[in-house]
Protein backbone atom coordinates (compact mmCIF):
# COMPACT_ATOMS: atom_id res chain seq x y z
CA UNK A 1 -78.94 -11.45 -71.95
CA UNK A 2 -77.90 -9.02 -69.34
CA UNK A 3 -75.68 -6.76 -70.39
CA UNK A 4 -74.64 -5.49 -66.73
CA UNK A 5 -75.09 -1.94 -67.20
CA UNK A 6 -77.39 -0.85 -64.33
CA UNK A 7 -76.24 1.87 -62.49
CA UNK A 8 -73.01 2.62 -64.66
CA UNK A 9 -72.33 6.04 -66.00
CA UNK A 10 -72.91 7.13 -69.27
CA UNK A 11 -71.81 10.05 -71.50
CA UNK A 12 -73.38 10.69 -74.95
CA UNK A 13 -71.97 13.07 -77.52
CA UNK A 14 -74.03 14.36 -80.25
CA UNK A 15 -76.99 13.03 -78.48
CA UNK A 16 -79.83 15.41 -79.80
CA UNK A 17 -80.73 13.53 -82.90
CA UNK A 18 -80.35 10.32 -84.87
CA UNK A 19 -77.65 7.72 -83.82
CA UNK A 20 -76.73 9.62 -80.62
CA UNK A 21 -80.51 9.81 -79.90
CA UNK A 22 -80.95 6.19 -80.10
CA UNK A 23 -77.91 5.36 -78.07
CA UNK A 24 -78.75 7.17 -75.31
CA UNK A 25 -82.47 5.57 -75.16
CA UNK A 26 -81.20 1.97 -75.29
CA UNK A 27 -78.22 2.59 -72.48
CA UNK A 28 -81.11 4.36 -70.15
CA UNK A 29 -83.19 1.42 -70.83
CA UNK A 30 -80.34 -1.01 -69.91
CA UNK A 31 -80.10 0.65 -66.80
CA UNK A 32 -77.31 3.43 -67.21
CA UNK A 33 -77.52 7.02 -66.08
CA UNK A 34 -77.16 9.63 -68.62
CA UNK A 35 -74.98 12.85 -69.54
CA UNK A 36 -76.55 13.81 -72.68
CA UNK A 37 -73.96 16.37 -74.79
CA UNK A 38 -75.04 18.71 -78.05
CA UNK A 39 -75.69 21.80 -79.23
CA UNK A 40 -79.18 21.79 -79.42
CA UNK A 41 -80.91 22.35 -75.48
CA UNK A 42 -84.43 21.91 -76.72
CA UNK A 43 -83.64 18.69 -78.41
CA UNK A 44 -81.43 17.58 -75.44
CA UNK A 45 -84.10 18.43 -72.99
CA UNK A 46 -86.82 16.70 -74.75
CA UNK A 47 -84.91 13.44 -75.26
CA UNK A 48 -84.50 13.87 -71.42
CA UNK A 49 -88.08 14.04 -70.61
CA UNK A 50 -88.23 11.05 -72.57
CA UNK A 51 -85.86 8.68 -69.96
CA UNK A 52 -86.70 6.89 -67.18
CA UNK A 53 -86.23 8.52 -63.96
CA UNK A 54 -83.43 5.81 -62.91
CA UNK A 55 -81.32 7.64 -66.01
CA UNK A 56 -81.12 11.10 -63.84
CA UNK A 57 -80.48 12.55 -67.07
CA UNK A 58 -77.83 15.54 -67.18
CA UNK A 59 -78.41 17.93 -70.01
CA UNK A 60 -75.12 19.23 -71.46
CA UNK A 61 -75.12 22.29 -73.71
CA UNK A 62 -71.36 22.10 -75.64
CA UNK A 63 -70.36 22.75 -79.00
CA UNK A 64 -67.73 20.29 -79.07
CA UNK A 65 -65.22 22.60 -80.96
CA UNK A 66 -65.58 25.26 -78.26
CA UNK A 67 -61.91 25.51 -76.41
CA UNK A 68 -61.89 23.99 -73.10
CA UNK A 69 -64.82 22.01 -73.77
CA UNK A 70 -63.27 18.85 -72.67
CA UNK A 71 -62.43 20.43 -69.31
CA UNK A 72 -65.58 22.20 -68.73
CA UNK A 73 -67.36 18.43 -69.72
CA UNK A 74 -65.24 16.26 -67.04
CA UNK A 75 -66.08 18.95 -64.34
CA UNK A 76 -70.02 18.96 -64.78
CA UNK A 77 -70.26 15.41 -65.00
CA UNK A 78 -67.88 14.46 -62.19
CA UNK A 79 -69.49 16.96 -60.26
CA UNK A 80 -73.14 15.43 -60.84
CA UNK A 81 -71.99 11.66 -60.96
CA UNK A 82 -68.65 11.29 -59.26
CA UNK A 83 -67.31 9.58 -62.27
CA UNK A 84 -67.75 8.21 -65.36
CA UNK A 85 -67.87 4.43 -66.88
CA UNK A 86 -68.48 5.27 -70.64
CA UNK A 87 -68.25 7.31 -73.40
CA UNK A 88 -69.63 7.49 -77.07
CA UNK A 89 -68.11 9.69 -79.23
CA UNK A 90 -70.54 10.31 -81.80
CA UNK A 91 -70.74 14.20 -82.25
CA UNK A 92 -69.04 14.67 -85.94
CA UNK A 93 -70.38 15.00 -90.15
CA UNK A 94 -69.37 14.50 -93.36
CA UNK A 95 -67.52 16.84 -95.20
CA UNK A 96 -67.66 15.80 -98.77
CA UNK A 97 -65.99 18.08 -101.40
CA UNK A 98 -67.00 18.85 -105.52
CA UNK A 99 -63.12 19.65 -106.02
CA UNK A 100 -60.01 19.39 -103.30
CA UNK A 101 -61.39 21.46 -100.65
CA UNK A 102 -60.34 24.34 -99.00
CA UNK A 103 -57.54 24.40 -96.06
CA UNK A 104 -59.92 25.72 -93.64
CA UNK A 105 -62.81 22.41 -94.39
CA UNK A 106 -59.90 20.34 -93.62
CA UNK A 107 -58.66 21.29 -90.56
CA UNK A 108 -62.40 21.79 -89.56
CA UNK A 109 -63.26 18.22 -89.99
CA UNK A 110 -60.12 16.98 -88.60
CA UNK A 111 -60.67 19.07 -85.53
CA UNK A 112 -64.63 18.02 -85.26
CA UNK A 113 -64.07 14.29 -86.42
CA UNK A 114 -60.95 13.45 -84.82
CA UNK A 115 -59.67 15.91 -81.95
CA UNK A 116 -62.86 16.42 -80.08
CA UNK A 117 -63.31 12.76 -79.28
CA UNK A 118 -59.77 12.12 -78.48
CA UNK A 119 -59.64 15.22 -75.58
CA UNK A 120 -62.92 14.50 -74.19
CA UNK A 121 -61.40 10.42 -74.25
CA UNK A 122 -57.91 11.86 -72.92
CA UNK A 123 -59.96 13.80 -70.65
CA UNK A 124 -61.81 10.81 -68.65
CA UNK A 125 -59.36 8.46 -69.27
CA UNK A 126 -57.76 9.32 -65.66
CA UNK A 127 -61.43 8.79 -64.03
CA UNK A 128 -61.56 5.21 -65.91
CA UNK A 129 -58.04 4.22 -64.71
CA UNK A 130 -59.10 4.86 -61.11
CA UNK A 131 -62.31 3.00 -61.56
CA UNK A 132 -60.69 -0.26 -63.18
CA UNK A 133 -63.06 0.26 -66.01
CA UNK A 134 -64.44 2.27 -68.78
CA UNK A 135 -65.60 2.13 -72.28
CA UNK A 136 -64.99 4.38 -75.19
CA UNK A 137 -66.72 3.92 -78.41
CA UNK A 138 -66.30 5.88 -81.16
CA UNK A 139 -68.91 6.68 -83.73
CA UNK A 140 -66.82 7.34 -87.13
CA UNK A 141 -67.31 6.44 -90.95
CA UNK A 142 -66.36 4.52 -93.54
CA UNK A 143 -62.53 3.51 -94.75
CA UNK A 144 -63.87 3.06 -98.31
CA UNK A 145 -64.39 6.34 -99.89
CA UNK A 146 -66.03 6.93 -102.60
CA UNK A 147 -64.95 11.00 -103.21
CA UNK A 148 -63.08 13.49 -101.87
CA UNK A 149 -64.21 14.05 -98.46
CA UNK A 150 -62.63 15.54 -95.45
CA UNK A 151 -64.15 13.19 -92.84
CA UNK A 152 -62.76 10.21 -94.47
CA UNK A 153 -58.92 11.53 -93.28
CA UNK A 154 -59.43 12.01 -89.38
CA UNK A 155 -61.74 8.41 -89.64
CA UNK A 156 -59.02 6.90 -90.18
CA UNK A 157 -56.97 8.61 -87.28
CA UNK A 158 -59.95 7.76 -84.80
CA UNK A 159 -59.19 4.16 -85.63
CA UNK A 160 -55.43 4.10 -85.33
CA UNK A 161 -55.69 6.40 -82.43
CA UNK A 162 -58.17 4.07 -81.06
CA UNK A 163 -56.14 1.14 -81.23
CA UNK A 164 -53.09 2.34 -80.19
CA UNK A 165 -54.81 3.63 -77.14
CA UNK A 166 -56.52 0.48 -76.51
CA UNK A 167 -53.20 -1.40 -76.32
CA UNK A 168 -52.22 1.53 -73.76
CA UNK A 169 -55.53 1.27 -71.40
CA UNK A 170 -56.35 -2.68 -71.60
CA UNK A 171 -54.58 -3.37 -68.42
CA UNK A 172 -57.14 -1.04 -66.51
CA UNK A 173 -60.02 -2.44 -67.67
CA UNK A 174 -60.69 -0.20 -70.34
CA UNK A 175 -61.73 -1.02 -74.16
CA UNK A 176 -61.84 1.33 -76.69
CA UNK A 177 -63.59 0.52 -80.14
CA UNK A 178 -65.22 2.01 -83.08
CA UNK A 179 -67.93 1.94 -85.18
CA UNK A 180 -68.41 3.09 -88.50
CA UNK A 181 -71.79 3.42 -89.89
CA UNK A 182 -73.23 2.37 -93.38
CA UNK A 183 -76.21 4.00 -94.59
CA UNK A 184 -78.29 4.64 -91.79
CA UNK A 185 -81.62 6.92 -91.37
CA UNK A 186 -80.36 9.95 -89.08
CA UNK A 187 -80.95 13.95 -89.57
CA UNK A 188 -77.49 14.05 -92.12
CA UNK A 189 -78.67 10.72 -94.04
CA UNK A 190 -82.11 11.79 -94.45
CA UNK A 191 -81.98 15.43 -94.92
CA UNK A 192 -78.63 15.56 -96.83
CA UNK A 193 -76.89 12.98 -98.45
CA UNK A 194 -80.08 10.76 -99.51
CA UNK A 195 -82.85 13.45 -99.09
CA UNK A 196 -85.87 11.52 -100.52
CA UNK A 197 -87.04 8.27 -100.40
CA UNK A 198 -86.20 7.72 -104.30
CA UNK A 199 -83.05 8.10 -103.57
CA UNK A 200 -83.30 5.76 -100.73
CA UNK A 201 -85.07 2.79 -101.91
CA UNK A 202 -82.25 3.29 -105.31
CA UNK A 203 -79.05 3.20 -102.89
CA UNK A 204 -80.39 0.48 -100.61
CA UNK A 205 -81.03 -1.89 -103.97
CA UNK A 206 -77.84 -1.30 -105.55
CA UNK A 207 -75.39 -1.03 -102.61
CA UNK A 208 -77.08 -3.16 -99.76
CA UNK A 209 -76.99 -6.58 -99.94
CA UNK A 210 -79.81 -6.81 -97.00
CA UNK A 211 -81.57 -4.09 -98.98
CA UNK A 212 -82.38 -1.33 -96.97
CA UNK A 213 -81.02 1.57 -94.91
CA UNK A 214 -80.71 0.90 -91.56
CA UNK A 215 -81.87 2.58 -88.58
CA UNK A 216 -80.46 4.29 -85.59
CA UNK A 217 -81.63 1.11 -83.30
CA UNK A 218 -79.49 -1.40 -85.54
CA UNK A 219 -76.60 0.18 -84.48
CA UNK A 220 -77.58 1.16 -80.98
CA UNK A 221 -77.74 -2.59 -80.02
CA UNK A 222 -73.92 -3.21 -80.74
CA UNK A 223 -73.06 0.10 -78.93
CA UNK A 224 -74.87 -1.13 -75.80
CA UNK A 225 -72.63 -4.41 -76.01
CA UNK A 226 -69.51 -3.23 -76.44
CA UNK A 227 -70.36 -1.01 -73.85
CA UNK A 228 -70.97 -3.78 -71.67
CA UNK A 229 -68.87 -5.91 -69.09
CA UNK A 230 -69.80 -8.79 -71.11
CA UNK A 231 -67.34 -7.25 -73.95
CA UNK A 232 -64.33 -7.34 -72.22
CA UNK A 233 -62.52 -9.29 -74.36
CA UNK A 234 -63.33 -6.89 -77.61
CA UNK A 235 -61.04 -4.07 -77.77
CA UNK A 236 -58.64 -1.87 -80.35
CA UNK A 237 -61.53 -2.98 -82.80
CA UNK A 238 -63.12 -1.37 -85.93
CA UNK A 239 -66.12 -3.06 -86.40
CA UNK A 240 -68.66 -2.08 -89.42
CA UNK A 241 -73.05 -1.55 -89.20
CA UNK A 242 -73.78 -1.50 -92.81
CA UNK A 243 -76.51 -4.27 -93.75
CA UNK A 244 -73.08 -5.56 -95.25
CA UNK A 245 -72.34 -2.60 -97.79
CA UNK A 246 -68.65 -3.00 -97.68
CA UNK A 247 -66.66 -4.86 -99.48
CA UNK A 248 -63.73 -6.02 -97.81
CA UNK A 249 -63.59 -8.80 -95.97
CA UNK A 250 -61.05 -7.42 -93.20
């Protein structure tokens, strides 16, 4: 299938390492060109070198808590690309907690989790409207918690922001959706939460009914799709990559 994506305009949060990494290969390869967004510029720059020439990649060094960082985003990629067709959001972590948490943790991972993505969205939004089309997906986590963890609160707000906004935007040819990820292998999976492959292979046979953890690819695909033209009918949508790990059925 073609997915229509040659020659539209991509931005990529969080795009050093593991999901964000895979993303941003699979929309080059479909044809997009590239504003890659992280922290990290050695990682950034080497994931660059890595595209095809037709992705004119852009190398953006943000923390994406800094103040004015949505501003200072919209500039440099207007000013290389003239506009912008999509974004993923997919800069964020988990925050889980032994006890409560402290105040501060909170209102961390609300401001990393939730508010970053929604100025840098607010932010291009405009440039979208005047294009007649745009794409926002948001990279989040699970509504099933399992423990005390301040990501789980401003997940929620992505998707309820997300669909309120998509009700908002539809008109202009803009859909806005968001993906939470199950168990999949990426830097905080593999070096944090489920640091060996014991601990692995036991997770993936007791909570995965397809019986494995995924990888970054698995849910790059569904990313490049929704990203698509051919998804304009799928918006205001929270839809789960998890080899089938949760268990509700809505």
């Amino acid at each position: 299938m073609d997915l229509q994506l040659q020659g539209k305009i991509a931005l990529v949060t969080g795009a050093s390492v593991g999901l964000g990494r895979a993303i941003a290969r699979l929309l080059a390869e479909e044809g997009c060109k590239l504003a890659l967004l992280a922290r990290r510029r050695t990682l950034l720059e080497e994931l660059a070198a890595e595209l095809p020439a037709s992705a004119e990649p852009l190398v953006i060094v943000e923390d994406i808590l800094s103040p004015g960082m949505a501003e200072r985003t919209r500039q440099v990629v207007l000013d290389r690309f003239g506009g912008l067709d999509i974004l993923v959001n997919n800069a964020g972590g988990s925050r889980p907690q032994k006890d409560l948490g402290p105040d501060d943790v909170w209102l961390e991972s609300m401001e990393l989790n939730f508010h970053a993505g929604r100025r840098l969205t607010h932010a291009f939004i405009p440039v979208m409207q005047a294009r007649k089309f745009g794409r926002v997906v948001n990279i989040t986590g699970q509504d099933e918690p399992h423990n005390i963890n301040a990501a789980n609160a401003p997940n929620g707000a992505v998707h309820i922001w997300a669909k309120a906004l998509s009700r908002q935007v539809g008109r202009d040819g803009i859909t806005i959706n968001s993906i939470p990820p199950g168990r999949i292998h990426s830097e905080q999976i593999d070096t944090r939460i489920l640091p060996t492959e014991e601990a692995q292979r036991a997770w993936a046979e007791k909570e995965v009914p397809v019986g494995y953890i995924g990888e970054a690819e698995d849910l790059a695909v569904l990313v490049a799709f929704l990203c698509s033209p051919r998804a304009r009918y799928i918006t205001g949508q929270v839809i789960h990559v998890d080899g089938g790990t949760r268990r509700f059925s809505h």
